[in-house]
C-alpha atoms as a PDB file:
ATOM      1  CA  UNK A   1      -5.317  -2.750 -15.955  1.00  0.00           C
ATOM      2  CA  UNK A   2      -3.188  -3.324 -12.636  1.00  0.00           C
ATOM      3  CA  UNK A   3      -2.826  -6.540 -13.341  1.00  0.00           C
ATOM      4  CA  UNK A   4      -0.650  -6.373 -16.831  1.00  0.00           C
ATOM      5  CA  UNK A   5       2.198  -4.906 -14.292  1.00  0.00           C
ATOM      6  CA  UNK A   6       2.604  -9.020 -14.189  1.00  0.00           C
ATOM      7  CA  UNK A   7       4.225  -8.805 -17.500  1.00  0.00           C
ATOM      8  CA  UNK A   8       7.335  -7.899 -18.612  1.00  0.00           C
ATOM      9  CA  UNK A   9       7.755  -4.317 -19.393  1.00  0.00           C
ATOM     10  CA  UNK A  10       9.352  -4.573 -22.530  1.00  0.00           C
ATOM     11  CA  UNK A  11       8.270  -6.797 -25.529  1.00  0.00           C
ATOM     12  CA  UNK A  12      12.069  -7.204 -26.155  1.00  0.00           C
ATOM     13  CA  UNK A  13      12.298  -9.248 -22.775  1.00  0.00           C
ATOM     14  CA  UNK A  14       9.201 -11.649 -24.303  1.00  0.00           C
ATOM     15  CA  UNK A  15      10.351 -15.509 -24.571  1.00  0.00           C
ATOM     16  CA  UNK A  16       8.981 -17.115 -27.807  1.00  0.00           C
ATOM     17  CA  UNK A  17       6.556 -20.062 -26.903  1.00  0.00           C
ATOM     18  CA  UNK A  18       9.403 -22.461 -28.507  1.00  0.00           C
ATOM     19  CA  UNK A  19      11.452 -21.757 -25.633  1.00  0.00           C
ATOM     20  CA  UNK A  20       8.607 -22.274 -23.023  1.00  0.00           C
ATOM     21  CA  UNK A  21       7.728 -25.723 -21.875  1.00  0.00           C
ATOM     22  CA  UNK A  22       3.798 -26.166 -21.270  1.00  0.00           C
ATOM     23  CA  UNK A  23       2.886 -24.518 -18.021  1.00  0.00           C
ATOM     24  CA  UNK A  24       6.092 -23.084 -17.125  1.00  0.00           C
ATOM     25  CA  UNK A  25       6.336 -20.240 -14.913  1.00  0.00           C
ATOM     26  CA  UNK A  26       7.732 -16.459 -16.455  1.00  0.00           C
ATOM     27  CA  UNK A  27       9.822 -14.817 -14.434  1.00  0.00           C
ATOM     28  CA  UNK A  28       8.254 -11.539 -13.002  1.00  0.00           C
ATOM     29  CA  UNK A  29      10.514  -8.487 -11.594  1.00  0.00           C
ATOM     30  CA  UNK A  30       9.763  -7.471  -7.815  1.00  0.00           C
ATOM     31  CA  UNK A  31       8.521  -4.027  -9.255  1.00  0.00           C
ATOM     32  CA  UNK A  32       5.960  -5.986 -10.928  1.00  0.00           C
ATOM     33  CA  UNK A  33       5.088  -8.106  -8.255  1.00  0.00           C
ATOM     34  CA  UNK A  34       4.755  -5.350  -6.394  1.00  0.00           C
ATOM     35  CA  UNK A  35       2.675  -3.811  -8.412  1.00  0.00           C
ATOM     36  CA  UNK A  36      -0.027  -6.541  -8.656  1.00  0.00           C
ATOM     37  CA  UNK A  37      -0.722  -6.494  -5.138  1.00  0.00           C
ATOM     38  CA  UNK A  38      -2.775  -3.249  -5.716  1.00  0.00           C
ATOM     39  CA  UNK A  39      -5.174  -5.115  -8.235  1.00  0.00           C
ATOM     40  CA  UNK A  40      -5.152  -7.458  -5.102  1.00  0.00           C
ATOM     41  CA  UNK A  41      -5.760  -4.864  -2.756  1.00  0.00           C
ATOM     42  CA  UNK A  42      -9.021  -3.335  -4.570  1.00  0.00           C
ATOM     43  CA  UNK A  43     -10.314  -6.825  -5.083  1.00  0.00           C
ATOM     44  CA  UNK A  44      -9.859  -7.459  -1.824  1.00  0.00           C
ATOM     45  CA  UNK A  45     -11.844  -4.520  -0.175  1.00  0.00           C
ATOM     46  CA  UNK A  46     -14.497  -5.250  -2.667  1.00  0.00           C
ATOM     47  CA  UNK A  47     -15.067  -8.600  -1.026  1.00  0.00           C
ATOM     48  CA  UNK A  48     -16.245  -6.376   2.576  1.00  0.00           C
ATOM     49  CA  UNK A  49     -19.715  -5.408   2.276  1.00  0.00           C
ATOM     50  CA  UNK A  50     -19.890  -1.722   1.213  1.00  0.00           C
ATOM     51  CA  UNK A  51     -22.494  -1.106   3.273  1.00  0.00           C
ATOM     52  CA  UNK A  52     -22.767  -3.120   6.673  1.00  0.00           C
ATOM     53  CA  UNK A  53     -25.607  -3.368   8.669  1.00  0.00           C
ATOM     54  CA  UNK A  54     -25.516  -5.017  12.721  1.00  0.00           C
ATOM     55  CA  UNK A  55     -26.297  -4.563  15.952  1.00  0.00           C
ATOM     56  CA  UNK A  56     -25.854  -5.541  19.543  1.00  0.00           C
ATOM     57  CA  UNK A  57     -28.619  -6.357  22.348  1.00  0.00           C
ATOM     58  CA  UNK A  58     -31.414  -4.424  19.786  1.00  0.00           C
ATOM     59  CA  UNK A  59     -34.628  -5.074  21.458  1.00  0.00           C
ATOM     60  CA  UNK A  60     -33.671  -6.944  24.319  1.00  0.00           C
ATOM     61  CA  UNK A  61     -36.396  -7.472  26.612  1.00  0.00           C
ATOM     62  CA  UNK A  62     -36.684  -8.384  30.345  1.00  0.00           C
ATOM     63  CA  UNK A  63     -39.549 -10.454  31.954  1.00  0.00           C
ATOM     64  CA  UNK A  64     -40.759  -8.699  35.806  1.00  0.00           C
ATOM     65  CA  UNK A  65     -43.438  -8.964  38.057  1.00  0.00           C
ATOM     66  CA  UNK A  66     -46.763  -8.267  36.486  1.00  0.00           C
ATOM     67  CA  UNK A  67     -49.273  -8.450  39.577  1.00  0.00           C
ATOM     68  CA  UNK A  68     -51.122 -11.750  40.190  1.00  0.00           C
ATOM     69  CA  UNK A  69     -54.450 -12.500  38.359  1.00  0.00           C
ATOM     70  CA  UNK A  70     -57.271 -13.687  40.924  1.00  0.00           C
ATOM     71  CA  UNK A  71     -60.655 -15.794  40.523  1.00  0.00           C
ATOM     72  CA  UNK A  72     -62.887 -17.747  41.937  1.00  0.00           C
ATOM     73  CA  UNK A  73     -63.444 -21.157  40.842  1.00  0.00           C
ATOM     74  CA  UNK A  74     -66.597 -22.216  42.835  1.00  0.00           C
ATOM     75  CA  UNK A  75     -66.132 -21.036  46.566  1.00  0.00           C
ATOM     76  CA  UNK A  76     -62.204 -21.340  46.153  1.00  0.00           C
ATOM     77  CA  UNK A  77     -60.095 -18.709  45.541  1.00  0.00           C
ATOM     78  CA  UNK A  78     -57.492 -19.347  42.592  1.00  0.00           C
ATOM     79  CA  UNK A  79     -54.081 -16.847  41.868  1.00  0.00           C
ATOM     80  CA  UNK A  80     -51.779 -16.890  38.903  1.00  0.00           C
ATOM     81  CA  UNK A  81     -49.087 -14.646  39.103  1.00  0.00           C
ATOM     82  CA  UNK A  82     -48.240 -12.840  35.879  1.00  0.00           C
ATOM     83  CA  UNK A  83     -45.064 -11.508  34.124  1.00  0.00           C
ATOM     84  CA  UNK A  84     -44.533  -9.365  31.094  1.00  0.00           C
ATOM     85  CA  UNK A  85     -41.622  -8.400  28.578  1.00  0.00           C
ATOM     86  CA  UNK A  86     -40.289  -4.549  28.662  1.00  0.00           C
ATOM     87  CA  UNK A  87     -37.453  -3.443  26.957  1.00  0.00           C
ATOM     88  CA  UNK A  88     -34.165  -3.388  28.481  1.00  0.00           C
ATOM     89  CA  UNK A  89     -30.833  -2.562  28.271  1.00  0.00           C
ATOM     90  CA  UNK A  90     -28.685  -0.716  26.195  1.00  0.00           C
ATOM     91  CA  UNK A  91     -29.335  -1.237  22.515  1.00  0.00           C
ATOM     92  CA  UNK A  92     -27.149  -0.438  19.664  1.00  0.00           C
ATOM     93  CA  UNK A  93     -27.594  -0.309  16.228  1.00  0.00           C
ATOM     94  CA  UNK A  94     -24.724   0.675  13.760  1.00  0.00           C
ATOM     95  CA  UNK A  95     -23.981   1.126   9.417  1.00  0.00           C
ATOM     96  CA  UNK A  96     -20.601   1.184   7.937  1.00  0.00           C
ATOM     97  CA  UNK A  97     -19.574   2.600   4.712  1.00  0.00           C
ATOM     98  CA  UNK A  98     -16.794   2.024   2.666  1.00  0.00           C
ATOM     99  CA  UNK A  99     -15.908   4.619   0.532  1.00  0.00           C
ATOM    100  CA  UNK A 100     -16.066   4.107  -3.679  1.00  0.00           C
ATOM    101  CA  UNK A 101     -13.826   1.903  -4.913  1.00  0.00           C
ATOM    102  CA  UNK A 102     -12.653   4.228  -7.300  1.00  0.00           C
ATOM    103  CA  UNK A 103     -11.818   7.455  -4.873  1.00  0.00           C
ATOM    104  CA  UNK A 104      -9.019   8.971  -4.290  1.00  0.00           C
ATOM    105  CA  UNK A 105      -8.554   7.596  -0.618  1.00  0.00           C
ATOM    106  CA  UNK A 106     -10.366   4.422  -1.014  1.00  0.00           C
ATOM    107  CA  UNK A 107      -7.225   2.628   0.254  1.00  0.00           C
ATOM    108  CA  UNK A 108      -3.866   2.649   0.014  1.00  0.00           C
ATOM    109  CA  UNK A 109      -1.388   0.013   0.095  1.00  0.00           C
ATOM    110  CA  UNK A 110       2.369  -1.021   1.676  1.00  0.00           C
ATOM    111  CA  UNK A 111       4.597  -3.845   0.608  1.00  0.00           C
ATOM    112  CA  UNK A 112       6.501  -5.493   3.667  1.00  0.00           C
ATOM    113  CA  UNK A 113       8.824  -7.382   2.289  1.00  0.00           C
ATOM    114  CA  UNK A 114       8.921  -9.327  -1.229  1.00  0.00           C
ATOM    115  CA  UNK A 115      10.776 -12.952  -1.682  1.00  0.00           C
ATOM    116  CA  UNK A 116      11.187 -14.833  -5.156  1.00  0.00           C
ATOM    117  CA  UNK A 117      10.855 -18.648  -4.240  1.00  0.00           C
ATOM    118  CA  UNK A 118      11.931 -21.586  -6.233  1.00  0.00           C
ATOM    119  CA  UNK A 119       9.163 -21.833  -8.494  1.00  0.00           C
ATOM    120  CA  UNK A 120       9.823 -18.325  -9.838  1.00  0.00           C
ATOM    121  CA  UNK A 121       6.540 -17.024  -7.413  1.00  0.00           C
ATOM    122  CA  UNK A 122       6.952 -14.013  -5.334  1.00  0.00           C
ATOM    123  CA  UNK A 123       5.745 -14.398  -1.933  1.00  0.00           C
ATOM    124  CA  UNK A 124       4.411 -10.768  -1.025  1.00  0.00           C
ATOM    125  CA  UNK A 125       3.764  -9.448   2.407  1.00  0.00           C
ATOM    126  CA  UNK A 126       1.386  -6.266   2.335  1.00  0.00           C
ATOM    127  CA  UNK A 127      -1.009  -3.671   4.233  1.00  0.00           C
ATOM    128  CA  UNK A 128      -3.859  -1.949   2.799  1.00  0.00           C
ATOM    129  CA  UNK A 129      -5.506   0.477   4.526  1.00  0.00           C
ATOM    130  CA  UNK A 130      -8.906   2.206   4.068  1.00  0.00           C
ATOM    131  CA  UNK A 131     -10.824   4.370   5.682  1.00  0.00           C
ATOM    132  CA  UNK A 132     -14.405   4.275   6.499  1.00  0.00           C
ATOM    133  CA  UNK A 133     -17.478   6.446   8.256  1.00  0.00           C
ATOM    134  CA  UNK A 134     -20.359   4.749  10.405  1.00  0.00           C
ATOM    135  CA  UNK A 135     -23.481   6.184  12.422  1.00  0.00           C
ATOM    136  CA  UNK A 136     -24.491   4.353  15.726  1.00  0.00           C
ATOM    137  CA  UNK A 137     -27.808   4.514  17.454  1.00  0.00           C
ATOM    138  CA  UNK A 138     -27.781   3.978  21.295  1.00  0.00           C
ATOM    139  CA  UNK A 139     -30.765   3.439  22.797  1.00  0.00           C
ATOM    140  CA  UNK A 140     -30.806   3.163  26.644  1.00  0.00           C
ATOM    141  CA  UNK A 141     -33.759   1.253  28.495  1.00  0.00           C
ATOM    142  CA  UNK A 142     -34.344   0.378  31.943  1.00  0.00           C
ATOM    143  CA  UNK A 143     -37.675  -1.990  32.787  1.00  0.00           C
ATOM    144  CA  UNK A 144     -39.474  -0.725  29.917  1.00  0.00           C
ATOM    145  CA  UNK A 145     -38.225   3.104  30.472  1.00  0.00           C
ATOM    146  CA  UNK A 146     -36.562   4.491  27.760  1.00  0.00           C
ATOM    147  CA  UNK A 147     -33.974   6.937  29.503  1.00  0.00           C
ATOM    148  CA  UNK A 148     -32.270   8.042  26.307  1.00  0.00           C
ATOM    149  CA  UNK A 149     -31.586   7.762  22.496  1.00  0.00           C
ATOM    150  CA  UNK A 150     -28.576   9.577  20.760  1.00  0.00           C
ATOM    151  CA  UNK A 151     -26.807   8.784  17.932  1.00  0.00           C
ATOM    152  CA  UNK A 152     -23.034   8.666  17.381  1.00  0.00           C
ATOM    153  CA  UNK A 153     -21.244   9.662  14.207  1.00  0.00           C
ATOM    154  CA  UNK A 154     -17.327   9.032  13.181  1.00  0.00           C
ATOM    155  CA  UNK A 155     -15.153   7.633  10.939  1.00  0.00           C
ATOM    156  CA  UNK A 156     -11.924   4.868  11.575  1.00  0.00           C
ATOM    157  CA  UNK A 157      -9.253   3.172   9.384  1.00  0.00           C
ATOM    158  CA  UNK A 158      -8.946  -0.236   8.569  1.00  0.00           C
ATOM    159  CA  UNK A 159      -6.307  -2.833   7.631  1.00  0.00           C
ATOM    160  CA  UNK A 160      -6.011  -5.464   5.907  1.00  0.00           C
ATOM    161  CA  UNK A 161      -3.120  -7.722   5.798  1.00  0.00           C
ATOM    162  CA  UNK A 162      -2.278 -10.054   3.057  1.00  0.00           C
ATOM    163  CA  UNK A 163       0.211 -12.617   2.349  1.00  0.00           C
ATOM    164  CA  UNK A 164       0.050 -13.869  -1.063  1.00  0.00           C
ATOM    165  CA  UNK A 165       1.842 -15.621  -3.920  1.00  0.00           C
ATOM    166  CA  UNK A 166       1.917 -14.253  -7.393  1.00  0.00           C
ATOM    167  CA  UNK A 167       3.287 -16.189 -10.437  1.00  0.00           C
ATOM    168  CA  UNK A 168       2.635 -16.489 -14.472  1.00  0.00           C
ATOM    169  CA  UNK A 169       2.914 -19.302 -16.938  1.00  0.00           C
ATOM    170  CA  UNK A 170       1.812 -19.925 -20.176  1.00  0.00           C
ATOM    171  CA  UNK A 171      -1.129 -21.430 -21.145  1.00  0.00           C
ATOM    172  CA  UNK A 172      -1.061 -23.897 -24.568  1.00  0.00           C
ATOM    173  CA  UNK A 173      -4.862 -24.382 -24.398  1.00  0.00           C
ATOM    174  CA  UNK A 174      -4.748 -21.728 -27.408  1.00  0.00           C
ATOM    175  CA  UNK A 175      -2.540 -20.191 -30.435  1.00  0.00           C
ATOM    176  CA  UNK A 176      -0.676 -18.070 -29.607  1.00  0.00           C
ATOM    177  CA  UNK A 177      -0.425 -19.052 -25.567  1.00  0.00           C
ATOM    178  CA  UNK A 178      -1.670 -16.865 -23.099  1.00  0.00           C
ATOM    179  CA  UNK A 179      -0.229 -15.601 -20.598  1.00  0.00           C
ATOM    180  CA  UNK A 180      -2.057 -16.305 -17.091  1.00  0.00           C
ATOM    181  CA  UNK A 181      -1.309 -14.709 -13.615  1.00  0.00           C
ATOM    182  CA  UNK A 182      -1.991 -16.651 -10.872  1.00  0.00           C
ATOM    183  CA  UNK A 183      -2.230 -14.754  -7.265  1.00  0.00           C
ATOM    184  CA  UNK A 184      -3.035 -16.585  -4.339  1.00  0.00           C
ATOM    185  CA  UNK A 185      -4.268 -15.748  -0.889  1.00  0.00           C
ATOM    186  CA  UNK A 186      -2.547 -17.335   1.986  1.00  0.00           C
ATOM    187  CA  UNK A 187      -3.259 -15.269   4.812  1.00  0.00           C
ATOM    188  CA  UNK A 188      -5.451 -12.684   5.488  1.00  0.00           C
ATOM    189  CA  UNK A 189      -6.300 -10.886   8.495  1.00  0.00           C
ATOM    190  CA  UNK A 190      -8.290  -7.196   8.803  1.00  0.00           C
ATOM    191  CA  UNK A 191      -7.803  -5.088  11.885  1.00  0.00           C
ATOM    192  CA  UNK A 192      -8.575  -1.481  13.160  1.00  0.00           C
ATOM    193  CA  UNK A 193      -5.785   0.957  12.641  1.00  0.00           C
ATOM    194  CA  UNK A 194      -8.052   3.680  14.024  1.00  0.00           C
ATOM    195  CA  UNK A 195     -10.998   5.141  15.442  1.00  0.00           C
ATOM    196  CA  UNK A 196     -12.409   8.490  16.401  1.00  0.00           C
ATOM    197  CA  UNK A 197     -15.932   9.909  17.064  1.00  0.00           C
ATOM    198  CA  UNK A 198     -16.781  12.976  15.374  1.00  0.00           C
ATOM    199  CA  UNK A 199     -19.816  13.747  17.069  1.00  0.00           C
ATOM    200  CA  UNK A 200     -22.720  12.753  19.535  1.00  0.00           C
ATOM    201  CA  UNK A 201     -25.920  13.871  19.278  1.00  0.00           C
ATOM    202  CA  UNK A 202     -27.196  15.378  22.728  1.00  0.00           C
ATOM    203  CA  UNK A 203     -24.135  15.009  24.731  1.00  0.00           C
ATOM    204  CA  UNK A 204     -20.240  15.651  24.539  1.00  0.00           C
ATOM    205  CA  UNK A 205     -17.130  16.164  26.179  1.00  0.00           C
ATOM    206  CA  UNK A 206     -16.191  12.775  28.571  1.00  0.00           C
ATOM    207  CA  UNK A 207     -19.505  11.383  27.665  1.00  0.00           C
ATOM    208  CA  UNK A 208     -18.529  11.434  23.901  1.00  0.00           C
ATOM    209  CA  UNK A 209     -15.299  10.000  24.712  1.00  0.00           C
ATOM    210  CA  UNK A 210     -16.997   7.163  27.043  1.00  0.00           C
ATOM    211  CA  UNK A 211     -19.304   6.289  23.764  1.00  0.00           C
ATOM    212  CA  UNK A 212     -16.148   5.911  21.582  1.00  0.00           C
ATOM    213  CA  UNK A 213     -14.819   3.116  23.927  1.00  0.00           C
ATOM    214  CA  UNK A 214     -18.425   1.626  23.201  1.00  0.00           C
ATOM    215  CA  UNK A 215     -18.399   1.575  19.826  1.00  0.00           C
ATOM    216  CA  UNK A 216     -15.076   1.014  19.200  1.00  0.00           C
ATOM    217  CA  UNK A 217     -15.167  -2.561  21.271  1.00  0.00           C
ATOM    218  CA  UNK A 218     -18.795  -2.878  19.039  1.00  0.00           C
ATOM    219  CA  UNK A 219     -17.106  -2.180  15.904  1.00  0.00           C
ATOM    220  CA  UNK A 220     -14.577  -4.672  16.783  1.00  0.00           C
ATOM    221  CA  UNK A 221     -16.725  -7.622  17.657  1.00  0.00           C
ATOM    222  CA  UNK A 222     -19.515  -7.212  15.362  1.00  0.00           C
ATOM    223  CA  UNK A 223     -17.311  -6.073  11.622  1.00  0.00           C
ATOM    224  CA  UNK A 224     -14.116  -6.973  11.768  1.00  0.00           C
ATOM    225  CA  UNK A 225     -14.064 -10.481  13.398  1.00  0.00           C
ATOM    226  CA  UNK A 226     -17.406 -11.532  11.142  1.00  0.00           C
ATOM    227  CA  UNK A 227     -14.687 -10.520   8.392  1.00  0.00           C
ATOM    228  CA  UNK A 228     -12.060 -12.524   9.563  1.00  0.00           C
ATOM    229  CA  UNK A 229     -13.941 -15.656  10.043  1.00  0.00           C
ATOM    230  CA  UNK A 230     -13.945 -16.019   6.446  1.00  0.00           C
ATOM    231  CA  UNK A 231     -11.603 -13.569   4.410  1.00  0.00           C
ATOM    232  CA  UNK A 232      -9.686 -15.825   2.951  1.00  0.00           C
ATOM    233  CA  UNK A 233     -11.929 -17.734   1.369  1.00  0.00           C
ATOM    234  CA  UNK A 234     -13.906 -15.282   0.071  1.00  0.00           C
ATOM    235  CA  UNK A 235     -10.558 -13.830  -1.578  1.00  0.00           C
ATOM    236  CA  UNK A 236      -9.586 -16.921  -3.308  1.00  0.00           C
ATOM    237  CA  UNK A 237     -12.970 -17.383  -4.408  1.00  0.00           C
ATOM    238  CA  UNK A 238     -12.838 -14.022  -5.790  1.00  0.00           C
ATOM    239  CA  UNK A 239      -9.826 -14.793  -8.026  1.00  0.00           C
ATOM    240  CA  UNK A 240     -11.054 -17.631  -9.018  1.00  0.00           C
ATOM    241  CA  UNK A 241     -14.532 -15.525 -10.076  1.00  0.00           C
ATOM    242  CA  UNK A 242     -12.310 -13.032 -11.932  1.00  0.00           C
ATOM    243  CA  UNK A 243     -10.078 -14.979 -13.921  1.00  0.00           C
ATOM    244  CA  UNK A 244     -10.622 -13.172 -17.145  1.00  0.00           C
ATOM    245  CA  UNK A 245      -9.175 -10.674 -15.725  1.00  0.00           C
ATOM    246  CA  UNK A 246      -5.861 -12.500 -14.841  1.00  0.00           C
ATOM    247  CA  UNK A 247      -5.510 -13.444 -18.453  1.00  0.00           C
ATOM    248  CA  UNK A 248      -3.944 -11.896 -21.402  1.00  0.00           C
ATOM    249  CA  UNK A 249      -2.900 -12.919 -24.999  1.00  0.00           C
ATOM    250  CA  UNK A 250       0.392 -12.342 -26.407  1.00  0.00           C
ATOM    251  CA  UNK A 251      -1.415  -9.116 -28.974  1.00  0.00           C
ATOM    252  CA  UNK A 252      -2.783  -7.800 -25.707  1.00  0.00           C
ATOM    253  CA  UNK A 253       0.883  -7.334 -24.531  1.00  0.00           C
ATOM    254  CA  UNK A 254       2.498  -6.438 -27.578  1.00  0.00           C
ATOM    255  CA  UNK A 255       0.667  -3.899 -27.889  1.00  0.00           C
ATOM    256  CA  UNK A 256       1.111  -2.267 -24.366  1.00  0.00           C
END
């Protein structure tokens, strides 16, 4: 479990609880630290959707001219002019996919820097990247004329950049103590490292670059800003969700 790299590595460096006050914070190596942040990182993709769904302008419509509807009420003669809906516009509708949490490349992560502050809690910048495959379908109407429909295939790399505390203390609620990590998200931000189309049905060359600028700007406004409006949040709510898994007794260690 990533997240025992918290404790020491040796059970010869273990404090007895005698020499712990209640709540008092363990000292944890950088290596260890360091560590951590990958049981971070694979919580933290787990929080984005797996599978994400959108779109942009599907089924707009446009209201024109329709004729004018005529009758006669008595001798006079009575119009009503009439409009209908077509479709219109360019319509785009896209699915993301993450790859298993488990694969080999389902992300990867870098450690920026690494401070120890005064309460014995290492404040850890990091990147973790990811990569990820979507399919687009572009629909093009004009006035209720569909004048094509293709769909676009390719794959891009995300990142997402965390800055986070990670500490330990003891916990006296039980005998013997356990030992409790506590990470915290303070910053959060995902962004698109890269972004290339692999192919587009129908069409290529200048046009298949043209529809990577499309999507690219789609992918952009539609994923990753919905993410960011509420990442860290949904991180620290995660933690808190998964805080069996941030605890461990003193047998669990000693037996490492």
């Amino acid at each position: 479990m990533m997240m025992l790299a918290l404790v020491l590595n040796s059970t010869d460096n273990l404090v007895t609880a005698q020499q712990i006050a209640p709540q008092q914070s363990l000292a944890v190596s950088e290596s260890q630290a360091k560590e951590s942040m990958q049981w971070l990182a694979t919580r933290a993709m787990q929080e984005v959707p797996p599978v994400y769904k959108g779109d942009k302008d599907w089924g707009d419509t446009k209201k024109v001219w329709a004729g004018v509807r005529a009758k006669f009420d008595g001798l006079k003669l009575k119009t009503h002019r009439r409009f209908k809906e077509v479709n219109h516009g360019r319509w785009i509708r896209y699915e993301i996919k993450l790859p298993e949490v488990n694969a080999p490349n389902a992300a990867t992560t870098r450690i920026n820097s690494a401070t120890l502050n005064e309460q014995d809690r290492w404040r850890i910048d990091s990147i973790t990247e990811t990569p990820m495959q979507f399919t687009a379908k572009v629909e093009r109407w004009n006035l209720g004329v569909k004048l094509y429909s293709v769909t676009v295939t390719g794959h891009l790399r995300v990142q997402l950049q965390l800055t986070s505390t990670i500490g330990l203390y003891l916990d006296y609620s039980e005998i013997p103590p356990a030992v409790v990590a506590e990470p915290i998200i303070e910053g959060a931000k995902l962004t698109l490292a890269s972004f290339e189309i692999d192919r587009v049905s129908k069409i290529g060359g200048d046009a298949a670059e043209a529809w990577g600028e499309v999507m690219q700007e789609v992918i952009v406004q539609r994923f990753i800003e919905n993410q960011n409006d509420r990442i860290v949040a949904k991180l620290n709510k995660a933690i808190e969700k998964h805080q069996d898994d941030l605890r461990f007794s003193w047998s669990m260690l000693l037996n490492r």
